[in-house]
C-alpha atoms as a PDB file:
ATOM      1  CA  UNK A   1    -104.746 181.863 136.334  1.00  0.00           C
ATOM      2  CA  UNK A   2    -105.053 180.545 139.504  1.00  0.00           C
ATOM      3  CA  UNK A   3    -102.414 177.836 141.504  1.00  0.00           C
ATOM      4  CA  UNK A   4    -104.709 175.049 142.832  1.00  0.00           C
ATOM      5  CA  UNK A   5    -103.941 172.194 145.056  1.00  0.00           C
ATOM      6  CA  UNK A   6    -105.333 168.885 144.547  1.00  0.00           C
ATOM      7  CA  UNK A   7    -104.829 165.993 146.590  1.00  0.00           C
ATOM      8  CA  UNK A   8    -105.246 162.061 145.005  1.00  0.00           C
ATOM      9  CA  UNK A   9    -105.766 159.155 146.896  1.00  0.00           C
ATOM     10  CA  UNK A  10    -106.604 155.413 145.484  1.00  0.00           C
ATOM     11  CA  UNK A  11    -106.524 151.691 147.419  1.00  0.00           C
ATOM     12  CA  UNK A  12    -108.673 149.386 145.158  1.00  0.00           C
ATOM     13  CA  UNK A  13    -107.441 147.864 141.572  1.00  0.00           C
ATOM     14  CA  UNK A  14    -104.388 149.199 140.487  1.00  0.00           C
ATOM     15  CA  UNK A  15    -104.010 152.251 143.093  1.00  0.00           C
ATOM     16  CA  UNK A  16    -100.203 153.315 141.628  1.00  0.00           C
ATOM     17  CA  UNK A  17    -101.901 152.840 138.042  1.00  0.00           C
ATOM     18  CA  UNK A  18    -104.787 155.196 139.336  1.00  0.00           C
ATOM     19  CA  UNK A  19    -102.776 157.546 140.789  1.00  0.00           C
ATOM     20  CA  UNK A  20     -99.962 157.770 137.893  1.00  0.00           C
ATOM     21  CA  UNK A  21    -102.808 158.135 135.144  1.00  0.00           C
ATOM     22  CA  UNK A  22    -105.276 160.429 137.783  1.00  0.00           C
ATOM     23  CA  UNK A  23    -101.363 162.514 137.028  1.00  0.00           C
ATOM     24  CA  UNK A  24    -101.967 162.335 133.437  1.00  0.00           C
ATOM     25  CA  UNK A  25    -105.503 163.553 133.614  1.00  0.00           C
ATOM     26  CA  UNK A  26    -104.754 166.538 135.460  1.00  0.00           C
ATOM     27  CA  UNK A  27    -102.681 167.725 132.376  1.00  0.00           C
ATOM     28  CA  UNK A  28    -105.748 168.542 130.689  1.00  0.00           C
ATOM     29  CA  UNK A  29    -106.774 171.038 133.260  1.00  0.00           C
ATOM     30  CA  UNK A  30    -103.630 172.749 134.038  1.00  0.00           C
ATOM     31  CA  UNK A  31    -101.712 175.557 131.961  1.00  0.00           C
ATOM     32  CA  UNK A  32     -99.143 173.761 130.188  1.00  0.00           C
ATOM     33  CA  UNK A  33     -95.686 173.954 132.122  1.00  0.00           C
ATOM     34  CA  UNK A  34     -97.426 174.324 135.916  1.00  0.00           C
ATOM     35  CA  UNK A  35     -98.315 170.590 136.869  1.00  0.00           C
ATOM     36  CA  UNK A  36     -95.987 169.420 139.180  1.00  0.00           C
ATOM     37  CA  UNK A  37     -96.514 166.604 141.838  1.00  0.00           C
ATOM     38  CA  UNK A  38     -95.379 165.473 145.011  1.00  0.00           C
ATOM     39  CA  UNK A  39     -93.470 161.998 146.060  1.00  0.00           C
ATOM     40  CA  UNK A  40     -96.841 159.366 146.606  1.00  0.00           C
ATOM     41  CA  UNK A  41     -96.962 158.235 150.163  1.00  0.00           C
ATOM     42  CA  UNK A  42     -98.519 154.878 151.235  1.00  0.00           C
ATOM     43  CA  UNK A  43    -101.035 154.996 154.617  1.00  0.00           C
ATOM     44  CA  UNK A  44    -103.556 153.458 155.924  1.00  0.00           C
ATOM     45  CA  UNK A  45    -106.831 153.826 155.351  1.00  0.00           C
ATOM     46  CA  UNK A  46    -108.970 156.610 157.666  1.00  0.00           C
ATOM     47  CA  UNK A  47    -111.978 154.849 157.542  1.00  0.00           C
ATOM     48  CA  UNK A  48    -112.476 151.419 158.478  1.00  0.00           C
ATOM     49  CA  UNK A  49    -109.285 149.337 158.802  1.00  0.00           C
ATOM     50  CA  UNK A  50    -110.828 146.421 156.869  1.00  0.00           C
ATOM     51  CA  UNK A  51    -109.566 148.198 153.752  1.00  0.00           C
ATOM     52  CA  UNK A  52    -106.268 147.845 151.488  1.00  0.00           C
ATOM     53  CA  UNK A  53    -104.058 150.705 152.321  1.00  0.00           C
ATOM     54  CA  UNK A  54    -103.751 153.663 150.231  1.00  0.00           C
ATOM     55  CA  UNK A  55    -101.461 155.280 147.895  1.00  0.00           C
ATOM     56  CA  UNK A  56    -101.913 159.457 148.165  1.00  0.00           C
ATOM     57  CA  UNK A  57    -100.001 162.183 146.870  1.00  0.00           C
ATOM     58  CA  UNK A  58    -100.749 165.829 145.663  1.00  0.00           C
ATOM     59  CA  UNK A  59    -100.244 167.964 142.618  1.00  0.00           C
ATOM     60  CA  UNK A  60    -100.470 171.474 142.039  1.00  0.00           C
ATOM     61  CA  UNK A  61    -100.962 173.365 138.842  1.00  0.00           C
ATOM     62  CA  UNK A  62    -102.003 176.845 137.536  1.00  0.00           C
ATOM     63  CA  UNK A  63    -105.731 176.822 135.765  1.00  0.00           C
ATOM     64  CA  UNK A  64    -108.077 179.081 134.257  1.00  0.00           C
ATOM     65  CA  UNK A  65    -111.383 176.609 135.131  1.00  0.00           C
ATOM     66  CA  UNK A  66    -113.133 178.136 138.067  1.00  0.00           C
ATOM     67  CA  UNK A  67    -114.158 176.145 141.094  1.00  0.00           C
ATOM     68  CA  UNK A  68    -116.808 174.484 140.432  1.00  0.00           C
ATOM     69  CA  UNK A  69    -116.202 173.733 136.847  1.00  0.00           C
ATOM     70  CA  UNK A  70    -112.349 172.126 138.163  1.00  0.00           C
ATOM     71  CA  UNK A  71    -114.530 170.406 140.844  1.00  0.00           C
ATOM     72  CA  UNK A  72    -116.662 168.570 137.687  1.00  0.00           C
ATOM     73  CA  UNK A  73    -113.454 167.952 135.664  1.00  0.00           C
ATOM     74  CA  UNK A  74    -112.275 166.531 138.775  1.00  0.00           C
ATOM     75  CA  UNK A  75    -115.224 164.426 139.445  1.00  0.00           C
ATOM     76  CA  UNK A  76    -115.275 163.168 135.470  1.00  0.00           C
ATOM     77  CA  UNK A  77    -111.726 161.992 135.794  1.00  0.00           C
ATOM     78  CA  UNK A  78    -112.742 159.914 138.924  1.00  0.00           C
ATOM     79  CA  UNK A  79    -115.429 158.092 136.833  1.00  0.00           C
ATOM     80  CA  UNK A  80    -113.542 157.710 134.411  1.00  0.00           C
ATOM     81  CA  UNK A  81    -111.464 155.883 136.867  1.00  0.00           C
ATOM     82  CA  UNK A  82    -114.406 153.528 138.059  1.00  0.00           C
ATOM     83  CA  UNK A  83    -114.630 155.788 140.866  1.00  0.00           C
ATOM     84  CA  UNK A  84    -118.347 154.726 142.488  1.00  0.00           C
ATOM     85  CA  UNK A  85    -119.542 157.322 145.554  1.00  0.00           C
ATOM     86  CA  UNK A  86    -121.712 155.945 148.082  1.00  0.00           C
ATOM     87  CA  UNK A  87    -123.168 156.861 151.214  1.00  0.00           C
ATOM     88  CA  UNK A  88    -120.338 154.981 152.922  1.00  0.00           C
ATOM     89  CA  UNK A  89    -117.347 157.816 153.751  1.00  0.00           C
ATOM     90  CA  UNK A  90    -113.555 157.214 153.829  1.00  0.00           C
ATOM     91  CA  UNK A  91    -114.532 153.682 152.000  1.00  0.00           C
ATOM     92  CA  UNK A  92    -112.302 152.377 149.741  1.00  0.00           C
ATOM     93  CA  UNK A  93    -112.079 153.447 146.312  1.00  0.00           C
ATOM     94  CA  UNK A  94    -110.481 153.386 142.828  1.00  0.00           C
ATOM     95  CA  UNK A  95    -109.595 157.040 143.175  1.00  0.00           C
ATOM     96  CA  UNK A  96    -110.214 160.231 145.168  1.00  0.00           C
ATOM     97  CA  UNK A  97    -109.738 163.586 143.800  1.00  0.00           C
ATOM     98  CA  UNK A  98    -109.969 166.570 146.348  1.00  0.00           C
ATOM     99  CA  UNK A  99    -109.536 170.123 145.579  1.00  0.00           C
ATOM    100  CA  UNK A 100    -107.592 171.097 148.696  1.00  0.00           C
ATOM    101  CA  UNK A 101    -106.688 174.858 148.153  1.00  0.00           C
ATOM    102  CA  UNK A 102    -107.697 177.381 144.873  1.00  0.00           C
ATOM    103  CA  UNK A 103    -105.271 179.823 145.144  1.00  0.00           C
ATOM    104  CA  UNK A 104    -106.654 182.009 147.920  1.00  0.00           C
ATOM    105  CA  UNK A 105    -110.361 181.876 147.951  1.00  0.00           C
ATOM    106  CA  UNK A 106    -112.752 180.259 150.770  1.00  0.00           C
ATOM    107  CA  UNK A 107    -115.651 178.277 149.336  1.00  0.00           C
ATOM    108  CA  UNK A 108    -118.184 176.813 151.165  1.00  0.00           C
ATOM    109  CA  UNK A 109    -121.587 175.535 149.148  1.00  0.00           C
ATOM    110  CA  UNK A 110    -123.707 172.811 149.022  1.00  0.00           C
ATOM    111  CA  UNK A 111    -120.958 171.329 146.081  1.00  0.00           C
ATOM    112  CA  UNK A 112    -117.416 172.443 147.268  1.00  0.00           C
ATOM    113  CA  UNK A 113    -115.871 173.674 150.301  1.00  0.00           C
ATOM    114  CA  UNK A 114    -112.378 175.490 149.543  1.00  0.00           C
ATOM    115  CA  UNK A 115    -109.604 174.996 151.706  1.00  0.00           C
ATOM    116  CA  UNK A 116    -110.745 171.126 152.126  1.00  0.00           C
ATOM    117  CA  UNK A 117    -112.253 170.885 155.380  1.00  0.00           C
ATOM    118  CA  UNK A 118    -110.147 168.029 156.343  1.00  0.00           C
ATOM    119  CA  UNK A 119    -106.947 168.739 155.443  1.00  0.00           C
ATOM    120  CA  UNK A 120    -105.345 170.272 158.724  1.00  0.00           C
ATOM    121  CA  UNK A 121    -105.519 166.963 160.358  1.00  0.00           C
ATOM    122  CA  UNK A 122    -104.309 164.839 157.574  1.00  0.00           C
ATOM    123  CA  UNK A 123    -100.944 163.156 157.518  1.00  0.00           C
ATOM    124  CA  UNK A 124    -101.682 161.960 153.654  1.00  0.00           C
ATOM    125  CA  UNK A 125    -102.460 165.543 152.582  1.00  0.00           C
ATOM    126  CA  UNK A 126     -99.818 167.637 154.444  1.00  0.00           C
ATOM    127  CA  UNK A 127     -96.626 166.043 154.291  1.00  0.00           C
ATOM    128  CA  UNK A 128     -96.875 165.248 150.167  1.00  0.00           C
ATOM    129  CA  UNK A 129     -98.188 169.120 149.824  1.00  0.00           C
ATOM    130  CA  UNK A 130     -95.325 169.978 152.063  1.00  0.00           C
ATOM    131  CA  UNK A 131     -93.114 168.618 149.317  1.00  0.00           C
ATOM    132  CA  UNK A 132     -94.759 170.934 146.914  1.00  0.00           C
ATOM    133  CA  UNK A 133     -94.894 174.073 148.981  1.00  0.00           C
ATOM    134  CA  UNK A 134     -92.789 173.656 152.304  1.00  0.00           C
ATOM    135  CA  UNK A 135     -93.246 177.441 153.200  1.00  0.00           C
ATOM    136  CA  UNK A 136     -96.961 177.879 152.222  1.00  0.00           C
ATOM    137  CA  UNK A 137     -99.279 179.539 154.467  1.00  0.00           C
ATOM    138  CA  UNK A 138    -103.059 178.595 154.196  1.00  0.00           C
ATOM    139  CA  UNK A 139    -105.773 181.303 153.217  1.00  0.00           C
ATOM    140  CA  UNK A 140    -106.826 181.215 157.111  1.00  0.00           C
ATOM    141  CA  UNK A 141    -103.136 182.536 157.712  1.00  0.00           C
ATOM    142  CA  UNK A 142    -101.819 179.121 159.417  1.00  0.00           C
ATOM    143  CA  UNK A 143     -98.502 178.015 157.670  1.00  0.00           C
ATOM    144  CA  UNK A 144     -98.562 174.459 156.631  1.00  0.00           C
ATOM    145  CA  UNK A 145     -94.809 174.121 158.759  1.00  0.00           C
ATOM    146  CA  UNK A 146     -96.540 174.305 161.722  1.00  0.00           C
ATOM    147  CA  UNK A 147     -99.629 172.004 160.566  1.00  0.00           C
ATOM    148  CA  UNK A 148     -96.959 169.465 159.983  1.00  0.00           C
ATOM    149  CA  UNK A 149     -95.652 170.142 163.766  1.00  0.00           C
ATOM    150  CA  UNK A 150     -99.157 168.941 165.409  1.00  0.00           C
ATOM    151  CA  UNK A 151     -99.278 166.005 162.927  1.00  0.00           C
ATOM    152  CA  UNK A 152     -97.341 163.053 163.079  1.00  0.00           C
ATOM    153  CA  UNK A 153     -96.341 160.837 159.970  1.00  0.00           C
ATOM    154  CA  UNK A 154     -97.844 157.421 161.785  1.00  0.00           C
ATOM    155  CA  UNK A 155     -97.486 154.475 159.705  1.00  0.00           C
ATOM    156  CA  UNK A 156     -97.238 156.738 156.269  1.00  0.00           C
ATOM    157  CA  UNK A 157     -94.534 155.521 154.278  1.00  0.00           C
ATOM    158  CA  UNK A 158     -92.844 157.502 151.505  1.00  0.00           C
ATOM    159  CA  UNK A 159     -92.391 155.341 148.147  1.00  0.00           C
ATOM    160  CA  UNK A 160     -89.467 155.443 146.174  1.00  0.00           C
ATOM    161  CA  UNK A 161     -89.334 157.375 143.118  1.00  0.00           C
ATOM    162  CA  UNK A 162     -90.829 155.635 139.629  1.00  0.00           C
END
């Protein structure tokens, strides 16, 4: 088994609806009794600011897929979302699924690069994984407490509990 970190993000439809059944998909993939999730945060969007803002959060869970093959179920659960990918990045969507840490391993293919290449910068990512695992240290050895140091909150907004 291996503890994975994935982080969901949706602004278009329904986004708490996307996010809250994105929750329910990730059952399937996790070892029953490991899937727990963070508070959802809304922010605004990191690509163009003509966009709805978004709704983000992260879960964590123990699994026995491997990378690529948790990268796929992650990528069928967006479709079955109405997720649409185009050449457009940090567009709006129905729903983003991002494999931000598996367990300790660094991945970097054509398909998946493991810890998420992004996520150091990202208020969105680190303050709902945070919630998860406020003493974690990254594979590269840099705890997420001081991540959250360098990164303010801006306009995110914590929701209340549903």
């Amino acid at each position: 088994m291996t503890r994975v970190f994935v982080a969901l993000g949706a602004n278009l439809g329904e986004p708490l609806a996307q996010i809250r059944a994105a929750q329910l998909a990730l059952a399937d993939l996790a070892t029953p009794g490991s899937l727990r999730h963070s508070p959802l945060y809304q922010s605004l969007p990191m690509g163009p600011a003509d966009q709805p803002r978004y709704i983000n959060g992260v879960s964590a869970f123990d699994t026995s897929l491997e990378p690529h093959a948790l990268l796929d179920a992650l990528q069928r659960i967006e479709l079955a979302h109405g997720r649409v990918r185009k050449e457009e990045r940090w567009g709006p969507r129905t729903l983003d699924l991002d494999m931000l840490l598996y367990g300790e391993r660094h991945i970097d293919d054509e398909r998946l690069t493991v810890p998420h290449y992004g996520m150091k910068q990202r208020e969105f990512v680190l303050y709902p994984l945070a919630d998860l695992a406020p003493g974690l240290i990254l594979p590269c050895g840099t705890s997420l407490a001081r991540l959250l140091q360098q990164c303010p909150a801006n306009s995110m907004t914590r929701l209340p509990p549903q």
